[in-house]
PDB file of N, CA and C in Angstrom:
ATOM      1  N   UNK A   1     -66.774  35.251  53.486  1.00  0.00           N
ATOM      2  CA  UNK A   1     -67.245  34.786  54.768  1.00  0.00           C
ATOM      3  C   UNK A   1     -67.217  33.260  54.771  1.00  0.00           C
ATOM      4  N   UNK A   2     -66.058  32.702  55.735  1.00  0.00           N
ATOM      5  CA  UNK A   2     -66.609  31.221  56.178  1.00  0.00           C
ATOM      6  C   UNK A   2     -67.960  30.859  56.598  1.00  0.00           C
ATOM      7  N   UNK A   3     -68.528  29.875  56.341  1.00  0.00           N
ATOM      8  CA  UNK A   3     -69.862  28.783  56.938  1.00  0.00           C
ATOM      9  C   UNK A   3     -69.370  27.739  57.090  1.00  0.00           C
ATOM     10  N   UNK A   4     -70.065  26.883  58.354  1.00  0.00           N
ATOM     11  CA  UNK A   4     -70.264  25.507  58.559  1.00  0.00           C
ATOM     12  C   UNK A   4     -71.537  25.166  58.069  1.00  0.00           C
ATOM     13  N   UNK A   5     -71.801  23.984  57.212  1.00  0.00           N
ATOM     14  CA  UNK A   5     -72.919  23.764  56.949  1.00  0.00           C
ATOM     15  C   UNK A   5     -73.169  22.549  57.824  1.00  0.00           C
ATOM     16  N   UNK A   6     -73.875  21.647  58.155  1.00  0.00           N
ATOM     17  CA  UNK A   6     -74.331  20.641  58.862  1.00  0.00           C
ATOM     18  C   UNK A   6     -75.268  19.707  57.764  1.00  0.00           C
ATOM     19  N   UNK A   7     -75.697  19.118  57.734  1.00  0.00           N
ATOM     20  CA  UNK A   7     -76.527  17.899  57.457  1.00  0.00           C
ATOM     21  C   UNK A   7     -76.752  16.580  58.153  1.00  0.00           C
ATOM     22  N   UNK A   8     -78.217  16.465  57.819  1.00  0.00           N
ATOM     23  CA  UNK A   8     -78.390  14.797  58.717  1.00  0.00           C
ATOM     24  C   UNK A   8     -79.324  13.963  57.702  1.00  0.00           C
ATOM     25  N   UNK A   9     -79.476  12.895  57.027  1.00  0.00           N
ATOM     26  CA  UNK A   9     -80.149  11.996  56.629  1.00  0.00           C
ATOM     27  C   UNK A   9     -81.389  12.165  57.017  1.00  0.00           C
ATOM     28  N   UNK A  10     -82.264  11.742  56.231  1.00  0.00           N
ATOM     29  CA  UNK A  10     -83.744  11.593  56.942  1.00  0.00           C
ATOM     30  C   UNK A  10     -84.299  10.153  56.635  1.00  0.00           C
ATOM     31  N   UNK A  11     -83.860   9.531  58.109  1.00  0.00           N
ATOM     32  CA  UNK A  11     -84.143   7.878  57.778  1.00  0.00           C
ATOM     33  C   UNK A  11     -84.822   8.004  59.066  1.00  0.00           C
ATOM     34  N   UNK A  12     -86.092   8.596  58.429  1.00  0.00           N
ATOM     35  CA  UNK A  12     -87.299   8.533  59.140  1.00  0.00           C
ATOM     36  C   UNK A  12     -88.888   7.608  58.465  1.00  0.00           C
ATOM     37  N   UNK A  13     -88.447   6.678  57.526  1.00  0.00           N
ATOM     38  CA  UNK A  13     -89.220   5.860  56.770  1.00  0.00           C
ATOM     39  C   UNK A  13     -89.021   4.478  57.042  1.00  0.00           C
ATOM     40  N   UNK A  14     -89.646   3.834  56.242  1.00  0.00           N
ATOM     41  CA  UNK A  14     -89.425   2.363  56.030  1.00  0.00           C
ATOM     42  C   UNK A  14     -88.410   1.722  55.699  1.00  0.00           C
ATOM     43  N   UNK A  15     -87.580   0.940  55.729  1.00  0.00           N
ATOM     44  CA  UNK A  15     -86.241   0.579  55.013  1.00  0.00           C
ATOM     45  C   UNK A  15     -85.961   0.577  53.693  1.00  0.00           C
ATOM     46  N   UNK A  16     -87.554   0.287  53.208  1.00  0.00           N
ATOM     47  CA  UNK A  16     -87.334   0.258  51.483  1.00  0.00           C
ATOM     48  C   UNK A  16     -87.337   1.380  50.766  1.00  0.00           C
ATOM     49  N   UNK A  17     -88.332   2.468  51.771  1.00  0.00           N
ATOM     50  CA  UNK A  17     -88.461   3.748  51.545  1.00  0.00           C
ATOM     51  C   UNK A  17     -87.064   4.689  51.483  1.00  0.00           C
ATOM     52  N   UNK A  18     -86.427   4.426  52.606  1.00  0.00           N
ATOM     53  CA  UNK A  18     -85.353   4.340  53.200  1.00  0.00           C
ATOM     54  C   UNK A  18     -84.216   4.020  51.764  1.00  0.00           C
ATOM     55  N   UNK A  19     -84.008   3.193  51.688  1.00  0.00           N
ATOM     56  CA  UNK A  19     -83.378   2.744  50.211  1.00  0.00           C
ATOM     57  C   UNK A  19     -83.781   3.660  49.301  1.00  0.00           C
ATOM     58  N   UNK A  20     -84.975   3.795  48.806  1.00  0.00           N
ATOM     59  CA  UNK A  20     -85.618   4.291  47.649  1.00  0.00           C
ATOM     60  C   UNK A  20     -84.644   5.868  47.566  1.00  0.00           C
ATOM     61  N   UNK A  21     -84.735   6.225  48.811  1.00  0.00           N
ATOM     62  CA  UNK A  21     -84.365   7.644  48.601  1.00  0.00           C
ATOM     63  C   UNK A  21     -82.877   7.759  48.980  1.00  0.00           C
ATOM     64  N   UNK A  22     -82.303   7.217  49.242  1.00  0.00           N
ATOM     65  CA  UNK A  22     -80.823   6.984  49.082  1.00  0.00           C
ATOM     66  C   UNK A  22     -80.443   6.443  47.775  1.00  0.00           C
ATOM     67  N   UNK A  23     -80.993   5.771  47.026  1.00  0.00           N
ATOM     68  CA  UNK A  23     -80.828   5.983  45.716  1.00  0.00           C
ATOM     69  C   UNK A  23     -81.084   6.749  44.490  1.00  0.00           C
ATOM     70  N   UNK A  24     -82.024   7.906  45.183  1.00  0.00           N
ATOM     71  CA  UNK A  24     -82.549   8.746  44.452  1.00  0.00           C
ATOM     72  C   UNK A  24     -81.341  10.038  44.584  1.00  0.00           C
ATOM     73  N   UNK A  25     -80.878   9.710  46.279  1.00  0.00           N
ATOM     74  CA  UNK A  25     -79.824  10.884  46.406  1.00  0.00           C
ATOM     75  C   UNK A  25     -78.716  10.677  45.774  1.00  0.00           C
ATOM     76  N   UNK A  26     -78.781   9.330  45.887  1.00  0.00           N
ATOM     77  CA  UNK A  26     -76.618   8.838  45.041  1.00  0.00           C
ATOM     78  C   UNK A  26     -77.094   9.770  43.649  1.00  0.00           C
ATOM     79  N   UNK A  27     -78.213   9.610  43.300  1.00  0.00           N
ATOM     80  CA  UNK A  27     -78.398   9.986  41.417  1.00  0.00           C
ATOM     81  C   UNK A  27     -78.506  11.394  41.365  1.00  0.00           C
ATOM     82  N   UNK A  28     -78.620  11.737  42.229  1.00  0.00           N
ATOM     83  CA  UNK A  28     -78.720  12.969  42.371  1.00  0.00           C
ATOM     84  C   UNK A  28     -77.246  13.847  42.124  1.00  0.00           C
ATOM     85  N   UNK A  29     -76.586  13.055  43.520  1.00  0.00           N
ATOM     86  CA  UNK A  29     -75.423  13.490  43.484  1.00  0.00           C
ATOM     87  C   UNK A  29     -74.371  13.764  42.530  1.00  0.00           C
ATOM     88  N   UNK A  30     -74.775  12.261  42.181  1.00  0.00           N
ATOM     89  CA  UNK A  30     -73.419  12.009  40.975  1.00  0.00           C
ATOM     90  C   UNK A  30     -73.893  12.973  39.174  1.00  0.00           C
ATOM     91  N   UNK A  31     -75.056  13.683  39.737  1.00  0.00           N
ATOM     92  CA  UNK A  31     -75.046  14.843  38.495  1.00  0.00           C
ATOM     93  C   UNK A  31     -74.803  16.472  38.967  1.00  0.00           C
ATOM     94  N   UNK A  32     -74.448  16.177  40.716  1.00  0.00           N
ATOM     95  CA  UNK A  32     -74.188  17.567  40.656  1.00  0.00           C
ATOM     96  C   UNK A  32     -72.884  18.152  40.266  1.00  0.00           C
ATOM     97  N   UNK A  33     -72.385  19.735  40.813  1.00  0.00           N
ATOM     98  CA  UNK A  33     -71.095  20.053  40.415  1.00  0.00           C
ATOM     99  C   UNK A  33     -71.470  21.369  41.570  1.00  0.00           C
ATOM    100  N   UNK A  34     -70.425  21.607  42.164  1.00  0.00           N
ATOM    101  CA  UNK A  34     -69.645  22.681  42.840  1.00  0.00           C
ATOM    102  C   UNK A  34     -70.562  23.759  42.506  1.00  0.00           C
ATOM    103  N   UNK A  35     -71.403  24.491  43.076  1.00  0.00           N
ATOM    104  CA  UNK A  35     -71.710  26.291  42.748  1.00  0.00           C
ATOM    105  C   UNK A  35     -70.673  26.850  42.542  1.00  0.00           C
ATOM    106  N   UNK A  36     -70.681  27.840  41.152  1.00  0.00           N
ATOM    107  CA  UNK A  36     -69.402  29.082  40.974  1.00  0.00           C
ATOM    108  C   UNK A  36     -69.158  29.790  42.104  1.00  0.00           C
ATOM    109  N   UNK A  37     -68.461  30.370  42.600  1.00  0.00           N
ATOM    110  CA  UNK A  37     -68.004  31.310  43.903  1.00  0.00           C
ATOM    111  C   UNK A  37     -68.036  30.691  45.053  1.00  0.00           C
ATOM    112  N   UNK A  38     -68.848  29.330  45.254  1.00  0.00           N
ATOM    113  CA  UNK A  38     -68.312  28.617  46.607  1.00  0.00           C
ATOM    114  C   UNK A  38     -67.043  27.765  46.786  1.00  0.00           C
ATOM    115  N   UNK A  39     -65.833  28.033  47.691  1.00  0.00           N
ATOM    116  CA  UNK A  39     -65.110  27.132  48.016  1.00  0.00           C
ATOM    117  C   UNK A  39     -65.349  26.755  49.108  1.00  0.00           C
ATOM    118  N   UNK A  40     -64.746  24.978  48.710  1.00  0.00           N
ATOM    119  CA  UNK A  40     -65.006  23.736  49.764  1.00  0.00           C
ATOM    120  C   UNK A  40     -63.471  24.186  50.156  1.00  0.00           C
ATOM    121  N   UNK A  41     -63.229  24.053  51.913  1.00  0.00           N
ATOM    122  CA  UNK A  41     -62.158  23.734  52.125  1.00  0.00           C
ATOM    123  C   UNK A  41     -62.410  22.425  53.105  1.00  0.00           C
ATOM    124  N   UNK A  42     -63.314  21.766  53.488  1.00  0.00           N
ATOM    125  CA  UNK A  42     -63.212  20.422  54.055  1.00  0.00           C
ATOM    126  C   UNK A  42     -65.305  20.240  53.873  1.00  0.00           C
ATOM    127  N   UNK A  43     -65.309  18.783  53.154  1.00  0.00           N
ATOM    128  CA  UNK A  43     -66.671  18.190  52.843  1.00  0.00           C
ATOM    129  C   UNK A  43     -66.036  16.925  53.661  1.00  0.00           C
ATOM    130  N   UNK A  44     -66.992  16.701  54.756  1.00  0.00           N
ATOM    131  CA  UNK A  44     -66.302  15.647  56.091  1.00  0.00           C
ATOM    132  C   UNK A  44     -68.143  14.619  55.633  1.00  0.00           C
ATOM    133  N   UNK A  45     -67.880  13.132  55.902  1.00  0.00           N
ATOM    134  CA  UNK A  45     -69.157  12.522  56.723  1.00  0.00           C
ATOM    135  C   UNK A  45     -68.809  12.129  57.768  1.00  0.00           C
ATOM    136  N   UNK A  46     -70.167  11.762  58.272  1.00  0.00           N
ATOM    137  CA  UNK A  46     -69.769  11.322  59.937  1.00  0.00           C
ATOM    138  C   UNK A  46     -70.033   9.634  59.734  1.00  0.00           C
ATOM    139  N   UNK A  47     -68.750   9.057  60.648  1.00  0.00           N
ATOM    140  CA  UNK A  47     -68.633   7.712  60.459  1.00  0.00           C
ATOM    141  C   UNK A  47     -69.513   6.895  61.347  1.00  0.00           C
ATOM    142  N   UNK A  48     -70.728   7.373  61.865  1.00  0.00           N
ATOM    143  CA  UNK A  48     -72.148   7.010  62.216  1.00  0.00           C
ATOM    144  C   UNK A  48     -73.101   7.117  60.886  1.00  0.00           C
ATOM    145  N   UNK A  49     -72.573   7.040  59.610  1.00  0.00           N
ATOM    146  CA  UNK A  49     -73.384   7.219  58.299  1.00  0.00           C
ATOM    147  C   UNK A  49     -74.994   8.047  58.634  1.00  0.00           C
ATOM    148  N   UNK A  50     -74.403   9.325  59.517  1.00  0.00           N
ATOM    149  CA  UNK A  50     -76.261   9.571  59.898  1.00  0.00           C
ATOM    150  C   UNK A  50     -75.706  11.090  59.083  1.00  0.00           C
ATOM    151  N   UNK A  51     -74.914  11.976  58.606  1.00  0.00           N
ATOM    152  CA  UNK A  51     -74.638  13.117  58.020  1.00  0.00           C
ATOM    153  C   UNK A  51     -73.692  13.671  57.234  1.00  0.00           C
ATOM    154  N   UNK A  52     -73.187  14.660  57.446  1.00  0.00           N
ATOM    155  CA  UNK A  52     -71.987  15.223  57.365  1.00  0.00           C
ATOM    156  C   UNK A  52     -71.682  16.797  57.807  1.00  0.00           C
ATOM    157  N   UNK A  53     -70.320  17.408  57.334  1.00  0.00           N
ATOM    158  CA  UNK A  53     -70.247  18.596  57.737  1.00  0.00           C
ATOM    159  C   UNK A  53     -69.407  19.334  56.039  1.00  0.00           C
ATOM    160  N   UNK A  54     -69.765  20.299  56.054  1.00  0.00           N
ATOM    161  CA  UNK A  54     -69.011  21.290  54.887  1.00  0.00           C
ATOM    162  C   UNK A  54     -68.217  22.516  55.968  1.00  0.00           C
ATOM    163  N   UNK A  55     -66.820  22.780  55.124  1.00  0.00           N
ATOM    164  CA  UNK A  55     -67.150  24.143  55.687  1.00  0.00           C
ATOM    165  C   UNK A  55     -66.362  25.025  54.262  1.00  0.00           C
ATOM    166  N   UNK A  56     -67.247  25.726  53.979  1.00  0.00           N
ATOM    167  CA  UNK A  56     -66.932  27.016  52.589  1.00  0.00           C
ATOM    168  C   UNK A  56     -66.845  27.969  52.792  1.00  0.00           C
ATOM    169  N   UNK A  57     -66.605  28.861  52.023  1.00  0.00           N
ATOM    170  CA  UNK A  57     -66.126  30.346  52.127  1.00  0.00           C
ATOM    171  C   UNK A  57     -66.811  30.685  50.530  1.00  0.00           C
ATOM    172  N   UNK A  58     -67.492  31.910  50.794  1.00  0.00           N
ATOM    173  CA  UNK A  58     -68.356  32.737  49.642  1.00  0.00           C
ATOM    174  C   UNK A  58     -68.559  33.676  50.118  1.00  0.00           C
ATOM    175  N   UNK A  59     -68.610  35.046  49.488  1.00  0.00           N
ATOM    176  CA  UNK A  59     -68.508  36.345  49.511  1.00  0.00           C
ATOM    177  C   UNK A  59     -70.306  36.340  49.190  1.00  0.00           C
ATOM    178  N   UNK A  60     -71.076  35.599  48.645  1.00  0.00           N
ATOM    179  CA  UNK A  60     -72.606  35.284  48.245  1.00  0.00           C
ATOM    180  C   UNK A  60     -73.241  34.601  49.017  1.00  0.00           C
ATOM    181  N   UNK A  61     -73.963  34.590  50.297  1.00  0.00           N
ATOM    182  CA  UNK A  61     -74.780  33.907  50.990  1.00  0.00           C
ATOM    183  C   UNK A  61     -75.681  32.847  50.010  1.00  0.00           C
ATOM    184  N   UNK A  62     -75.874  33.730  48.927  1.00  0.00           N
ATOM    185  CA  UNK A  62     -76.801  32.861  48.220  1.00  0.00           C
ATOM    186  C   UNK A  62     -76.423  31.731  47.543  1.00  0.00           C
ATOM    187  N   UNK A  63     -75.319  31.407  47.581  1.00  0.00           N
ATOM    188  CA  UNK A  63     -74.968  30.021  47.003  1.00  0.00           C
ATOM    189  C   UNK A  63     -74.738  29.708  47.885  1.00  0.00           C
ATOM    190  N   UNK A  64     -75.320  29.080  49.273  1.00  0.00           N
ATOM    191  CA  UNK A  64     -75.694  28.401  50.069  1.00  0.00           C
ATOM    192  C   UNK A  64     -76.421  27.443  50.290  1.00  0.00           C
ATOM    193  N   UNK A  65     -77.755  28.190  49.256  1.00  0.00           N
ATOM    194  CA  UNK A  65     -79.003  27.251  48.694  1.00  0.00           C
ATOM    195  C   UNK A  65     -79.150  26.041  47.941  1.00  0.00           C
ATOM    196  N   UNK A  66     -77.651  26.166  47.596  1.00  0.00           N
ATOM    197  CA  UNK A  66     -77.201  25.292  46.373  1.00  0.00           C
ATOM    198  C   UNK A  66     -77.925  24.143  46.365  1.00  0.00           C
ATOM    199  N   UNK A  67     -77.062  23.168  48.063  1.00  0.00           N
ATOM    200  CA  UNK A  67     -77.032  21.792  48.360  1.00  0.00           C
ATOM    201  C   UNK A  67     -78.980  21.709  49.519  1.00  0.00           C
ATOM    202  N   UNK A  68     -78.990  22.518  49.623  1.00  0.00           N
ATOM    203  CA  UNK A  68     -80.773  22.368  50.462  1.00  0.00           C
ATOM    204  C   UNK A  68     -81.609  22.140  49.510  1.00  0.00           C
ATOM    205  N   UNK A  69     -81.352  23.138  48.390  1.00  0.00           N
ATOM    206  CA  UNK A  69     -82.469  22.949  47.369  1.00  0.00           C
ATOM    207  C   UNK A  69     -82.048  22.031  46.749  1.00  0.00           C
ATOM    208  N   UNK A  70     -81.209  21.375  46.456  1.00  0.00           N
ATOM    209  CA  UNK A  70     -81.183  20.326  45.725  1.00  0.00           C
ATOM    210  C   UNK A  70     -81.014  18.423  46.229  1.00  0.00           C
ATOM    211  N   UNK A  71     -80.797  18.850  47.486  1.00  0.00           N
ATOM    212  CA  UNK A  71     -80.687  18.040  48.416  1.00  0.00           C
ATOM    213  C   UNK A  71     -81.716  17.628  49.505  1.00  0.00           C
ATOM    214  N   UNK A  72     -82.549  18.728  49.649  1.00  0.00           N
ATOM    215  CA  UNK A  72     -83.154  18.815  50.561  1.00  0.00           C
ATOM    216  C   UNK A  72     -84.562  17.605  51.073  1.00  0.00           C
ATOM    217  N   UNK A  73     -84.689  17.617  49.748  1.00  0.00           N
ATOM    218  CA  UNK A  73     -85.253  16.063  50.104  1.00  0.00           C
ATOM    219  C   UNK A  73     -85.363  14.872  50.960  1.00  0.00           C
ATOM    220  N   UNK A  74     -84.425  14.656  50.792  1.00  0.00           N
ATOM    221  CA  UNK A  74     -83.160  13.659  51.407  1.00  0.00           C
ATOM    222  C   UNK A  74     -82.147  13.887  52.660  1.00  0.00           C
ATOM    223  N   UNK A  75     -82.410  14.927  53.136  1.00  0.00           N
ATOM    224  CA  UNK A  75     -81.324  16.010  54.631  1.00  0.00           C
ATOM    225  C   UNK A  75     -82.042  17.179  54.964  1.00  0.00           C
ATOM    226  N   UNK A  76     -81.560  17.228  56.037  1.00  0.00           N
ATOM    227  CA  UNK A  76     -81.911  18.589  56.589  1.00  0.00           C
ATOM    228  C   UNK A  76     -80.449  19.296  57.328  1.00  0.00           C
ATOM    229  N   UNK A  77     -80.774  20.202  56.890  1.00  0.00           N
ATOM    230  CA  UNK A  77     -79.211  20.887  56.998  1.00  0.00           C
ATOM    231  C   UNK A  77     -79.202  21.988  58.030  1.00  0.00           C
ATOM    232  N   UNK A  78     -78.471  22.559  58.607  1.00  0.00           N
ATOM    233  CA  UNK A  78     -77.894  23.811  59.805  1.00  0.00           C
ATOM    234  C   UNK A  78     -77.173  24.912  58.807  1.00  0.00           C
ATOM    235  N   UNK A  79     -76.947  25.685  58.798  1.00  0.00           N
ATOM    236  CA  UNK A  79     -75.838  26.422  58.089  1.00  0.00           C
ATOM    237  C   UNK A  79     -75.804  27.638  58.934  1.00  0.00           C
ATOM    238  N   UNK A  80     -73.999  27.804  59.668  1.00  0.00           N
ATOM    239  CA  UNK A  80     -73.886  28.527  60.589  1.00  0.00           C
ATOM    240  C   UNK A  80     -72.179  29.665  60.122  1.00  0.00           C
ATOM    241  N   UNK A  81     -72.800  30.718  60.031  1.00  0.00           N
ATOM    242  CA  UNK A  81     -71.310  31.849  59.703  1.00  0.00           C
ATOM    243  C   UNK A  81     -70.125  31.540  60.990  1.00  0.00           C
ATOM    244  N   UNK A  82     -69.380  31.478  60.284  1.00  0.00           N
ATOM    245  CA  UNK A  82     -67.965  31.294  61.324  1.00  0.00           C
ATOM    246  C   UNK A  82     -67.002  32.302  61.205  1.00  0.00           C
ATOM    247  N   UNK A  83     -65.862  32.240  62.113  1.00  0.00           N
ATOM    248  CA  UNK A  83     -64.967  33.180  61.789  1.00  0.00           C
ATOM    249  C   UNK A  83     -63.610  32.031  62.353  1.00  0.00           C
ATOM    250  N   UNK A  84     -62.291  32.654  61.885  1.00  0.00           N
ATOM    251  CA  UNK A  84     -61.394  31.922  62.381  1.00  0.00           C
ATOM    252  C   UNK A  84     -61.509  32.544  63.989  1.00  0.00           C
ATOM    253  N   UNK A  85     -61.217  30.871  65.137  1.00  0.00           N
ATOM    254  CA  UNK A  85     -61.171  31.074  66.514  1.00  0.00           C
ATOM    255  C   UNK A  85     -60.221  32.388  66.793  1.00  0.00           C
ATOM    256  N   UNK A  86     -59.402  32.776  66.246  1.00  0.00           N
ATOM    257  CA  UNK A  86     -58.409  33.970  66.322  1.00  0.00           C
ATOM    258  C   UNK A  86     -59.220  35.204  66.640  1.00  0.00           C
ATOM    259  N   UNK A  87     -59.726  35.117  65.399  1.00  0.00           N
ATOM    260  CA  UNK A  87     -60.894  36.829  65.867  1.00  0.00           C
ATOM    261  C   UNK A  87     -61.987  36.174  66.471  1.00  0.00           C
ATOM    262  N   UNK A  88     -62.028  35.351  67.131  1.00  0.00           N
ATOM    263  CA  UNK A  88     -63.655  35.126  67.970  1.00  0.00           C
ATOM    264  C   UNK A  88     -63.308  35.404  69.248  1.00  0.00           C
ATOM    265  N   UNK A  89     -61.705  35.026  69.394  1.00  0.00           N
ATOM    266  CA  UNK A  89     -61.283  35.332  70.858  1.00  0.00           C
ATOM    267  C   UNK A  89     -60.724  37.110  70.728  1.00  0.00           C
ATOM    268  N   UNK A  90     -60.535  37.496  70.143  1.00  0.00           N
ATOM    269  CA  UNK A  90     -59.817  38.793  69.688  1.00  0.00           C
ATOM    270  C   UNK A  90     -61.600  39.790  69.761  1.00  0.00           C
ATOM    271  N   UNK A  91     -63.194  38.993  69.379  1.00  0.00           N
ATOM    272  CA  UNK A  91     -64.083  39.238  69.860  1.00  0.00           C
ATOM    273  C   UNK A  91     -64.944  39.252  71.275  1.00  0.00           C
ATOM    274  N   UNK A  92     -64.215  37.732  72.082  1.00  0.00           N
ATOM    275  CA  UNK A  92     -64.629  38.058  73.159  1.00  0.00           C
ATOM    276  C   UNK A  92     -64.144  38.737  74.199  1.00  0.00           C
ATOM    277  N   UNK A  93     -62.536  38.954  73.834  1.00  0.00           N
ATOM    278  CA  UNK A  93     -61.922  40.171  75.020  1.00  0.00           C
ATOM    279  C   UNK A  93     -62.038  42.089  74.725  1.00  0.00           C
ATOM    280  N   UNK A  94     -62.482  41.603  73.347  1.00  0.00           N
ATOM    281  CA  UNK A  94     -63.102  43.452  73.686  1.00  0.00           C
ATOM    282  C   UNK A  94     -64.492  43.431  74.045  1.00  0.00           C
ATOM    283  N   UNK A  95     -65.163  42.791  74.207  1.00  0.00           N
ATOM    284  CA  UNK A  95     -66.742  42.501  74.701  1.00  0.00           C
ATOM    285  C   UNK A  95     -66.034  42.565  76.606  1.00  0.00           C
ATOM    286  N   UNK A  96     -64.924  41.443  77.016  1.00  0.00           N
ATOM    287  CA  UNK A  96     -64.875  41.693  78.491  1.00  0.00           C
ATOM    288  C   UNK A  96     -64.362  43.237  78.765  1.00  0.00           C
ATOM    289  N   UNK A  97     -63.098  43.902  77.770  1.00  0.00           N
ATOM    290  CA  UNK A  97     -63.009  45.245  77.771  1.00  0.00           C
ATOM    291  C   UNK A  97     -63.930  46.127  77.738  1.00  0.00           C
ATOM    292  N   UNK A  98     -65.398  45.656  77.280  1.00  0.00           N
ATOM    293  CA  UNK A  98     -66.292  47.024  76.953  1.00  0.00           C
ATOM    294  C   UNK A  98     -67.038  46.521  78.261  1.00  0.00           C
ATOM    295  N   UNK A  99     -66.953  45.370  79.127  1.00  0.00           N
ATOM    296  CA  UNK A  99     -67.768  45.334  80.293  1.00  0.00           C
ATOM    297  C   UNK A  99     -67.084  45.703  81.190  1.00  0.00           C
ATOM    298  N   UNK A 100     -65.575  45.572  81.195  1.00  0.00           N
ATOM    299  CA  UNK A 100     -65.047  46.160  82.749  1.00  0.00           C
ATOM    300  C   UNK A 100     -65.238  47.603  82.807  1.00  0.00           C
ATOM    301  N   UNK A 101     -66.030  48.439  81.532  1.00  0.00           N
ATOM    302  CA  UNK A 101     -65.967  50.161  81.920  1.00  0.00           C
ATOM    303  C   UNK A 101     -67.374  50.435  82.111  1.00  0.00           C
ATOM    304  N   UNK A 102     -68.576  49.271  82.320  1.00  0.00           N
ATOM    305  CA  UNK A 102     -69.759  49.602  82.652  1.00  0.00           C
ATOM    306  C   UNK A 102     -69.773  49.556  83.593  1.00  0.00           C
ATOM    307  N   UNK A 103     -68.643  49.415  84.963  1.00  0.00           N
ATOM    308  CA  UNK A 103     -68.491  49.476  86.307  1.00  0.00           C
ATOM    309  C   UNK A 103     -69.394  48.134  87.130  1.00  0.00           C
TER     310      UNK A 103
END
């Protein structure tokens, strides 16, 4: 199953505070590593330095938790199941097919 994950910064502090924990996240970061069974096929930031976006594919919901729990500190994240637009539209015309026979 594809996911989009979402994230946003939480620069809801003081500037130094602010700092403090952006340096706590770089250290963070630079000791993590990839969960087994999740693939990245695009880790994007947004060039407003306020987030970013993932989007992975795992057969395990539960390595999802990976980057919240370890991150979470520091972001607050969305994480939303996707499908390729192909079957979403291939979903919404049998949904209009199953309404044109409720008369």
């Amino acid at each position: 199953m594809k996911y989009v994950a979402s994230w946003q910064y939480q620069w809801n502090s003081s500037a130094s505070e602010n700092e403090a924990s952006i340096q706590r996240a770089l250290q963070a970061y630079s000791k993590w590593t990839p969960v087994a069974g999740l693939t990245y096929h695009q880790f994007l930031g947004r060039l407003d330095n306020r987030g970013g976006f993932v989007v992975v594919e795992t057969d395990d919901p539960l390595n999802l938790l990976d980057a919240p729990s370890k991150f979470g500190f520091f972001s607050d994240y969305d994480i939303y199941p996707v499908v390729d637009i192909v079957e979403a539209i291939r979903a919404n015309q049998e949904g209009v097919e199953f309404r044109k026979g409720l008369g």
